[in-house]
C-alpha atoms as a PDB file:
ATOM      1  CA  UNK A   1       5.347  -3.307  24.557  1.00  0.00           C
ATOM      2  CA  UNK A   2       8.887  -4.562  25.480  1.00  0.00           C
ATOM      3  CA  UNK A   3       9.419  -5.174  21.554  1.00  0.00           C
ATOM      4  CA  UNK A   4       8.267  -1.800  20.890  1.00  0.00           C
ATOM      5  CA  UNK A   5      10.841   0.496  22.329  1.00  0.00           C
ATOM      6  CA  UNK A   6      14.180  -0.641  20.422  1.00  0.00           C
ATOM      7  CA  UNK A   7      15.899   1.867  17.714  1.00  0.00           C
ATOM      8  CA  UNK A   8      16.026  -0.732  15.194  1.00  0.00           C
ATOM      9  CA  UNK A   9      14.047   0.536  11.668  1.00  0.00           C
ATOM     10  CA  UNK A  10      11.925  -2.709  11.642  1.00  0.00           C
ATOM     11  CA  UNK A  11      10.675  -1.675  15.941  1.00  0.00           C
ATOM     12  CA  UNK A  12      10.185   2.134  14.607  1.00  0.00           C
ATOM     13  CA  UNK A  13       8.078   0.905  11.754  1.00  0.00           C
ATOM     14  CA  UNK A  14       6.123  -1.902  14.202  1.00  0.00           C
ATOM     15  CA  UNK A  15       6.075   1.292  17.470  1.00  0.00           C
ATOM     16  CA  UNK A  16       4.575   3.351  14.267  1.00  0.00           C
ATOM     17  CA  UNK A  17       1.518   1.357  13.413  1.00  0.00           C
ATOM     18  CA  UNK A  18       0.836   0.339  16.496  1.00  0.00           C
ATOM     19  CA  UNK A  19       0.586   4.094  17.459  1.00  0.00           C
ATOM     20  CA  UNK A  20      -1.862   4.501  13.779  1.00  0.00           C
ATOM     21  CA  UNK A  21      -4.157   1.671  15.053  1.00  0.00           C
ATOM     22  CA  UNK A  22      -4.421   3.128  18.244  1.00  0.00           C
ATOM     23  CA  UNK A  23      -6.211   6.500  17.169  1.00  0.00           C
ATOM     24  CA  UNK A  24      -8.635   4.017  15.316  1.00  0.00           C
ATOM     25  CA  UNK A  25     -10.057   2.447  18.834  1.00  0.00           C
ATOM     26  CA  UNK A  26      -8.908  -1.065  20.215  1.00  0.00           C
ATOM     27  CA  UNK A  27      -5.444  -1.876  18.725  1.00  0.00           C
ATOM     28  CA  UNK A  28      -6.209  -5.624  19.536  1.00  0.00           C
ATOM     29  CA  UNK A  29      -9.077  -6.110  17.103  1.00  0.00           C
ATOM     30  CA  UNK A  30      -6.335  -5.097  14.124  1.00  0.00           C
ATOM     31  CA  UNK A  31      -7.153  -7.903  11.846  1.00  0.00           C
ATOM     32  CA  UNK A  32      -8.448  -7.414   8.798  1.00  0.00           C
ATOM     33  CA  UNK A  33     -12.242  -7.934   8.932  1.00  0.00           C
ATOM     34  CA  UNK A  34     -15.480  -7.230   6.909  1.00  0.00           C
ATOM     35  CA  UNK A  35     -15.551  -4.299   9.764  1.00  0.00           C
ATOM     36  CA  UNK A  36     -12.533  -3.205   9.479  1.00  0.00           C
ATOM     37  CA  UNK A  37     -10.946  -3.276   6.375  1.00  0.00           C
ATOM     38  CA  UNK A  38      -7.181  -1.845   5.497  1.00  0.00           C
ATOM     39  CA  UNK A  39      -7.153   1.376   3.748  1.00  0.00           C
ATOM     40  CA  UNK A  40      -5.322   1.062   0.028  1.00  0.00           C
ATOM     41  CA  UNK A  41      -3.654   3.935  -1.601  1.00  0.00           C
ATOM     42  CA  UNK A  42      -2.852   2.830  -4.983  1.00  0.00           C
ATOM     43  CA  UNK A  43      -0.441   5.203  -6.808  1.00  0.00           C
ATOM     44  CA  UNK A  44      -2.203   7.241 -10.010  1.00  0.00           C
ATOM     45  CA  UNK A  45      -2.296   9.997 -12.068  1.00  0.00           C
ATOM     46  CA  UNK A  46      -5.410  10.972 -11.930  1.00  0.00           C
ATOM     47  CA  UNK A  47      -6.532   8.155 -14.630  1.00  0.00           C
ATOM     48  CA  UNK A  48      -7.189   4.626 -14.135  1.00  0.00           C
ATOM     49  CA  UNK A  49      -4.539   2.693 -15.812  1.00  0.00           C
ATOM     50  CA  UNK A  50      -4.843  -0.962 -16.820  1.00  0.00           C
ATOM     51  CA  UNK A  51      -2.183  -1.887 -14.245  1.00  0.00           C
ATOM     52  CA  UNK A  52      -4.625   0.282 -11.629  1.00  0.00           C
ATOM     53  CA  UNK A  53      -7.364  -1.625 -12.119  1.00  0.00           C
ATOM     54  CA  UNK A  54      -5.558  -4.983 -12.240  1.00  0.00           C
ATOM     55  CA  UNK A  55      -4.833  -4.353  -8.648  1.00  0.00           C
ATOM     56  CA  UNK A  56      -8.113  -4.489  -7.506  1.00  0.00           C
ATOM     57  CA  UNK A  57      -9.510  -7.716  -9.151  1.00  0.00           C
ATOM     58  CA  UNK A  58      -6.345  -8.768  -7.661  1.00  0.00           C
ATOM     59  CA  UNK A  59      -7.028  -8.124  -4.249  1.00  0.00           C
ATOM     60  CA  UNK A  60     -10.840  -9.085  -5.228  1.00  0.00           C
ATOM     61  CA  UNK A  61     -10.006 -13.041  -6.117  1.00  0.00           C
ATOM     62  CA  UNK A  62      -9.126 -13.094  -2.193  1.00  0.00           C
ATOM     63  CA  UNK A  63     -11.997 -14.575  -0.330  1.00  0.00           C
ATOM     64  CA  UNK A  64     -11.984 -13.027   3.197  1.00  0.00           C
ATOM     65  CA  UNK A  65      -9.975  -9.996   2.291  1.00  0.00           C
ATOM     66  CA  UNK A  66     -11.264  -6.621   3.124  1.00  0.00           C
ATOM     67  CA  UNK A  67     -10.104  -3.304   2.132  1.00  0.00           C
ATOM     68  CA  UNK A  68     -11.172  -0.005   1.228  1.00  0.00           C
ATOM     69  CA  UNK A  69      -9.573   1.639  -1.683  1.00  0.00           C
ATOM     70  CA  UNK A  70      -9.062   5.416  -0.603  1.00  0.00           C
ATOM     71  CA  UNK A  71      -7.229   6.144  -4.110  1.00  0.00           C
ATOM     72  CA  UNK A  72      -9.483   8.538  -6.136  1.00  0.00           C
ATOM     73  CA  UNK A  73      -7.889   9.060  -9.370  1.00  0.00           C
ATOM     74  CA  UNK A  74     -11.706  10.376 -10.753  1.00  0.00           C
ATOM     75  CA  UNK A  75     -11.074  13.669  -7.793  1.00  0.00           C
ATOM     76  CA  UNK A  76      -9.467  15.650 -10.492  1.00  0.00           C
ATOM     77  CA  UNK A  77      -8.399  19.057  -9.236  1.00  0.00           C
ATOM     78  CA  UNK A  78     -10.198  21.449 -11.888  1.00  0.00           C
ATOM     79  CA  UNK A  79      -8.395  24.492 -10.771  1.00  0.00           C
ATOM     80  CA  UNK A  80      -5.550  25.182  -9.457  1.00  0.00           C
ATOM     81  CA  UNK A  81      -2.485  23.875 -11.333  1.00  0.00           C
ATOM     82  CA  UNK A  82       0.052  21.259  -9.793  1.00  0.00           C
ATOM     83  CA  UNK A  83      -0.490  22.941  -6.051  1.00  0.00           C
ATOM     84  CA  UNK A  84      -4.132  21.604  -6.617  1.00  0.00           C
ATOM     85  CA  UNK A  85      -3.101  18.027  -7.500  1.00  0.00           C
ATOM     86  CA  UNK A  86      -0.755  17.567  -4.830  1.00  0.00           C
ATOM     87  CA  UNK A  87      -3.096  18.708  -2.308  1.00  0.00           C
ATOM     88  CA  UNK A  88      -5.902  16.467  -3.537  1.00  0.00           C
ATOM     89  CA  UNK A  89      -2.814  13.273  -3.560  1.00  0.00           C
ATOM     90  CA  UNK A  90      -2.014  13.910  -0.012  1.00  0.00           C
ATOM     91  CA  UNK A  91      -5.673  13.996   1.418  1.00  0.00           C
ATOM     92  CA  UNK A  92      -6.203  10.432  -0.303  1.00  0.00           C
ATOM     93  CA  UNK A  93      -2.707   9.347   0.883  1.00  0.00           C
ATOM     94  CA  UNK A  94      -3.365  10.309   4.650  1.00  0.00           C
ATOM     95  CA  UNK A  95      -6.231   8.339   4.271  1.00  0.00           C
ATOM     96  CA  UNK A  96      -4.125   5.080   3.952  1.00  0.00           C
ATOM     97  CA  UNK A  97      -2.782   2.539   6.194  1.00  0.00           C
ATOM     98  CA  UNK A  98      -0.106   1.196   2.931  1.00  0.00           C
ATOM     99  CA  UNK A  99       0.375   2.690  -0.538  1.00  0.00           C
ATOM    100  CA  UNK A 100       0.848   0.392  -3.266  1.00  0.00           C
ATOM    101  CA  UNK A 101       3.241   1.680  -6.028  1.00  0.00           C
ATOM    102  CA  UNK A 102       2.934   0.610 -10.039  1.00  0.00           C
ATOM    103  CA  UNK A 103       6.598   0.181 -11.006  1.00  0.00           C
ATOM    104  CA  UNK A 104       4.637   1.036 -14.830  1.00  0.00           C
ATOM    105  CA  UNK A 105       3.332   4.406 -13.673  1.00  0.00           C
ATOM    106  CA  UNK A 106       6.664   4.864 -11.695  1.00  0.00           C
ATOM    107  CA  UNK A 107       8.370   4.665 -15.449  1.00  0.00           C
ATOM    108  CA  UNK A 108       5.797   6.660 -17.617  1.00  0.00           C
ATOM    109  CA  UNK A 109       5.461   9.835 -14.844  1.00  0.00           C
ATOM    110  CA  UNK A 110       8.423   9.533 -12.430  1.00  0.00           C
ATOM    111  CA  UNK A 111       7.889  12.812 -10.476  1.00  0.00           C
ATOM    112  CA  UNK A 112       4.552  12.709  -9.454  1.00  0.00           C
ATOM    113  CA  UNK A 113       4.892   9.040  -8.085  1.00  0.00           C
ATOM    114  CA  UNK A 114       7.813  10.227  -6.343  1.00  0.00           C
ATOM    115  CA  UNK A 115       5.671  13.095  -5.081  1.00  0.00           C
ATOM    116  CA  UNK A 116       3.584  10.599  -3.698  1.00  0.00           C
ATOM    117  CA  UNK A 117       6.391   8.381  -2.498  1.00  0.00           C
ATOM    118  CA  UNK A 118       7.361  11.358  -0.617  1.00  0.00           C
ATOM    119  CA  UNK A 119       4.053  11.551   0.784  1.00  0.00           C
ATOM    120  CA  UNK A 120       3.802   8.434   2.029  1.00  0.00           C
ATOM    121  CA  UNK A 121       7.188   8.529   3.857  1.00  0.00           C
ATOM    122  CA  UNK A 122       6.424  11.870   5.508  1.00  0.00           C
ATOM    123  CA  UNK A 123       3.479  10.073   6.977  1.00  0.00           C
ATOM    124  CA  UNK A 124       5.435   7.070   7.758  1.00  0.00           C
ATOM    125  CA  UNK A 125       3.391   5.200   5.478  1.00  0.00           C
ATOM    126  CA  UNK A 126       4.047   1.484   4.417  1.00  0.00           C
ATOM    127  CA  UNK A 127       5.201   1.127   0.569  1.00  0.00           C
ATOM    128  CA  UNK A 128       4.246  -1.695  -1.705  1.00  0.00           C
ATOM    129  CA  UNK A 129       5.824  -1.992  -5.232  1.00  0.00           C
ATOM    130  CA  UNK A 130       4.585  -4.098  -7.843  1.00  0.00           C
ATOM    131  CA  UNK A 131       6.890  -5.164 -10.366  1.00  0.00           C
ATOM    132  CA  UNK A 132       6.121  -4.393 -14.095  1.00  0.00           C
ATOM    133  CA  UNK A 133       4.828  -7.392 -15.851  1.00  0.00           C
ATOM    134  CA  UNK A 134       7.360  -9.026 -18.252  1.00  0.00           C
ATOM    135  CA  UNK A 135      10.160  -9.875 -16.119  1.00  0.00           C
ATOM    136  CA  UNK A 136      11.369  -6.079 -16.786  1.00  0.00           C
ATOM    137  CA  UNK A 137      13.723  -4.708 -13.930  1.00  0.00           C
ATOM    138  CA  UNK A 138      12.506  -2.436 -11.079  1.00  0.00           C
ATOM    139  CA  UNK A 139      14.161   1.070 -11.049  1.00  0.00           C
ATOM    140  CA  UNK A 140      16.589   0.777  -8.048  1.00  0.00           C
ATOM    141  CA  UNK A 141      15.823   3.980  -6.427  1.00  0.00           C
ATOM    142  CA  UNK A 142      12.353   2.456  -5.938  1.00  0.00           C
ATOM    143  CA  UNK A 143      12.902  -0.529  -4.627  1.00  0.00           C
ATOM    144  CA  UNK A 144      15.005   1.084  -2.274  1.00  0.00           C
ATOM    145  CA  UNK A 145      11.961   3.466  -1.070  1.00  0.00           C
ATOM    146  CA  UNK A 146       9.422   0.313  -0.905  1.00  0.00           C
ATOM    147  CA  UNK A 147       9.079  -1.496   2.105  1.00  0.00           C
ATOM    148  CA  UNK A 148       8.367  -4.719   0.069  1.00  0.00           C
ATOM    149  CA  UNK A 149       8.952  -5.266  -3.366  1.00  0.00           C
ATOM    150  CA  UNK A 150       6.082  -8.050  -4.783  1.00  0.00           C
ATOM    151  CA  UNK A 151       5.327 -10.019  -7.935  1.00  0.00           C
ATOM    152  CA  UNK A 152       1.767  -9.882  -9.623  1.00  0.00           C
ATOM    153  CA  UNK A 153       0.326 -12.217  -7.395  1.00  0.00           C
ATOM    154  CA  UNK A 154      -3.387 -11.894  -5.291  1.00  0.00           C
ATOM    155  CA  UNK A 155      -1.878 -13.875  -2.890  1.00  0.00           C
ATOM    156  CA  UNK A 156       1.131 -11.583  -2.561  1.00  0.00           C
ATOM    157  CA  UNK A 157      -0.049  -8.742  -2.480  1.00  0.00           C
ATOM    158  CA  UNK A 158      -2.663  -9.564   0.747  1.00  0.00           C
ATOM    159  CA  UNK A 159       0.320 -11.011   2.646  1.00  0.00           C
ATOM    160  CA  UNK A 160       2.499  -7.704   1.445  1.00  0.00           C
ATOM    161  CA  UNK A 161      -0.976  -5.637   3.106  1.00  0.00           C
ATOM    162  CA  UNK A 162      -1.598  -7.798   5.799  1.00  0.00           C
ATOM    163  CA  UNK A 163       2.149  -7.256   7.073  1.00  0.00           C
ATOM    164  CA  UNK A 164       2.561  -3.705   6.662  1.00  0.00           C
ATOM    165  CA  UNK A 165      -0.566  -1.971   7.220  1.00  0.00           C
ATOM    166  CA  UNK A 166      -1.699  -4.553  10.511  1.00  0.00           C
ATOM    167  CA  UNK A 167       1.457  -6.457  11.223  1.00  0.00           C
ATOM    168  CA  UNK A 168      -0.301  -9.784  10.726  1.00  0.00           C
ATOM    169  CA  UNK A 169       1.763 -12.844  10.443  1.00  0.00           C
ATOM    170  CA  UNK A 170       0.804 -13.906   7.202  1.00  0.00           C
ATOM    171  CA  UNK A 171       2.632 -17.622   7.006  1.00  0.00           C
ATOM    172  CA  UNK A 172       0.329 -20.346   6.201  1.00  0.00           C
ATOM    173  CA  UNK A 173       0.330 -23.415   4.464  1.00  0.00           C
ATOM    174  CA  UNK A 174      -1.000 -24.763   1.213  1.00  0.00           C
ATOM    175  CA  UNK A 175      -2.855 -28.317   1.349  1.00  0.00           C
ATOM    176  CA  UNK A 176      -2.215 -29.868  -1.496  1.00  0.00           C
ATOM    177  CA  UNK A 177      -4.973 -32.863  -2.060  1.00  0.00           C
ATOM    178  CA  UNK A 178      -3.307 -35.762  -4.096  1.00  0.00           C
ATOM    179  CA  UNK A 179      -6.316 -38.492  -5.902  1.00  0.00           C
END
């Protein structure tokens, strides 16, 4: 654990999961298997948006990818106002090993993605953002929250997982076959 102990952001982030995958049992069996899947918090609004669901048949073209989607935007608080809501956001949230952020649903309902920004940071939580579609710019303030900031792209997005929910070295190369 020599690695472990520095100040630097990037060994408090790595001495933070390591201390998350401990509660779960054996820290050394951390890769992502059929068994044990990474837990995916995917920002919403209690609806499931086009961009929402896009996500998942993302991460779904990935053969060999495992994860368990812990984001329940049909667990609609039916009392209780705002308070309600925001309780029900942080149970699913804790749940999580990385939240992945829609820059789209960022835009249309600002505060209650910041809510769960907030969330997520408070439970030193990994963020993912996903760029909107269309070459459109990012707001600033969050890619500035989001540990990675990725393109619409399956492969992308289980590399962005892989590295900041397990800390899996992701780097492989594409064979190319020429006729």
């Amino acid at each position: 654990m020599i690695g472990l102990q520095s100040s630097a952001p990037l060994a408090g982030h790595i001495r933070m999961q390591f201390d998350k995958l401990s509660e779960f049992g054996d820290v050394q069996g951390t890769k992502v298997s059929e068994n044990n899947p990474i837990r995916v918090f995917v920002t919403h609004t209690f609806a499931e948006t086009i961009d929402y669901l896009r996500v998942f048949e993302f991460l779904e073209a990935k053969d060999n990818f495992f994860y368990l989607n812990v984001s329940k935007p049909e667990n609609v608080p039916t009392s209780g106002g705002l308070d309600a809501i925001k309780e029900e956001l942080i149970v699913q949230i804790k749940e999580s090993e990385a939240v992945i952020v829609l820059v789209t649903l960022y835009e249309e309902k600002p505060d209650l993605v910041k809510f769960q920004l907030d969330v997520a940071e408070a439970n030193e939580l990994p963020v993912i953002a996903i760029r909107a579609f269309g070459g459109k710019e990012s707001p600033a303030e969050l890619v500035e929250r989001a540990n990675e900031h990725i393109e619409w792209n399956d492969r992308e997005m289980v590399n962005a997982l892989k590295r900041q929910a397990r800390l899996e070295d992701t780097s492989r190369w594409d064979v190319i076959d020429f006729p």
